[in-house]
Protein backbone atom coordinates (compact mmCIF):
# COMPACT_ATOMS: atom_id res chain seq x y z
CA UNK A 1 84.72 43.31 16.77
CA UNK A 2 81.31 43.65 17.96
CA UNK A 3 80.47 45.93 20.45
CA UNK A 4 76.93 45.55 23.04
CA UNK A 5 75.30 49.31 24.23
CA UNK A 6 73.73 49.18 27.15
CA UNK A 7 70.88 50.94 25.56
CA UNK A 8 70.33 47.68 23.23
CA UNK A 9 71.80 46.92 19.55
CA UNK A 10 74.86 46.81 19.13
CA UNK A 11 77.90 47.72 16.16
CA UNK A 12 80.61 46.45 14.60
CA UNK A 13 84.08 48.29 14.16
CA UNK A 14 87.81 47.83 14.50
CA UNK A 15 89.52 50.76 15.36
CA UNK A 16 88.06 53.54 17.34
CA UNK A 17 87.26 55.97 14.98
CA UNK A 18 84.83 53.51 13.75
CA UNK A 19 83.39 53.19 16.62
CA UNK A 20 82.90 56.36 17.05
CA UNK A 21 81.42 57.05 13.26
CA UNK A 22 78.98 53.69 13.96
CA UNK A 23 77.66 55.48 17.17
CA UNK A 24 77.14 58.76 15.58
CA UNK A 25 75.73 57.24 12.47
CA UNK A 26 73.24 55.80 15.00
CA UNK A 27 72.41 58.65 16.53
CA UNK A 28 71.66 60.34 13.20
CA UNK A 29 68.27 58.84 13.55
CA UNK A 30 67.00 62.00 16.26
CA UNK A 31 70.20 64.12 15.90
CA UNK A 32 71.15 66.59 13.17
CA UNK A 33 73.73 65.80 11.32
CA UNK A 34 77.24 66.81 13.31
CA UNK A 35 80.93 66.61 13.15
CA UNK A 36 82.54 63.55 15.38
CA UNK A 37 83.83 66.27 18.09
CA UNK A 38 80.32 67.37 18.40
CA UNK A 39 78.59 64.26 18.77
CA UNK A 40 81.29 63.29 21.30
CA UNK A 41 80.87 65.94 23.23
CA UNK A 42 76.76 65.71 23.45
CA UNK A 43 78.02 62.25 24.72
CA UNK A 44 80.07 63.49 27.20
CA UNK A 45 77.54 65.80 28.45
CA UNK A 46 74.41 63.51 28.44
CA UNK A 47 76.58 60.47 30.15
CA UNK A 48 77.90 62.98 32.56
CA UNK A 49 74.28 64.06 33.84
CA UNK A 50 73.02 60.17 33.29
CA UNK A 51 76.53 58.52 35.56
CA UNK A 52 78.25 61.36 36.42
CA UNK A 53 80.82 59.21 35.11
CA UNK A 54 83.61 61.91 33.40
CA UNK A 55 84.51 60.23 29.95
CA UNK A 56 87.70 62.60 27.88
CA UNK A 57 86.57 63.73 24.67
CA UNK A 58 90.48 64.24 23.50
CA UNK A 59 90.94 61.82 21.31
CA UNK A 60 88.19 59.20 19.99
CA UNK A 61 90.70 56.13 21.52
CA UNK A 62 90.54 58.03 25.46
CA UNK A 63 86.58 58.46 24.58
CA UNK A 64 86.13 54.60 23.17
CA UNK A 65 88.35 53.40 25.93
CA UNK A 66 85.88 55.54 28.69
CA UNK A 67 82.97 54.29 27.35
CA UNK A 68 83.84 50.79 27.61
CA UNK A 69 85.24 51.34 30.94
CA UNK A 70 81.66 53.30 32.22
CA UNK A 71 79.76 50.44 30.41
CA UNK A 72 78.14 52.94 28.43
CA UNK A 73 78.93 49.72 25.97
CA UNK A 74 80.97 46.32 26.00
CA UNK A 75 82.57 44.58 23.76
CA UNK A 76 81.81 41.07 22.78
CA UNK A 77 84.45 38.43 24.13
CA UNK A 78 86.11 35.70 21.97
């Protein structure tokens, strides 16, 4: 499935671990290298101070599913 970010581009993945590993991979291009926990929890903490909008960092399905739901990105429709 193909997913839209609001900051432009866009990925492809199927479950949401690859999400997750498409986004980070993304971000490699100004951020070190870092484990998935860490780069979800940068997320967390730069959407928080962006939205305010609280996304869980628990598991990468809670964090894929808050994303979508704080359009932080969307996914395409069939």
């Amino acid at each position: 499935m193909k997913y839209y970010l609001l900051g432009g581009g866009h990925i492809e993945a199927t479950t949401p671990l690859e999400i997750v590993e498409a986004l980070r991979q993304e971000a490699m291009a100004w951020v070190p290298s870092v484990s998935i926990e860490d780069y979800m929890e940068g997320v967390q903490q730069r959407w928080k101070l962006q939205t305010g909008a609280d996304v869980r960092i628990d598991s990468v399905e809670n964090f894929v599913a808050d994303l979508l739901a704080t359009d932080f990105m969307e996914a395409e429709q069939p």
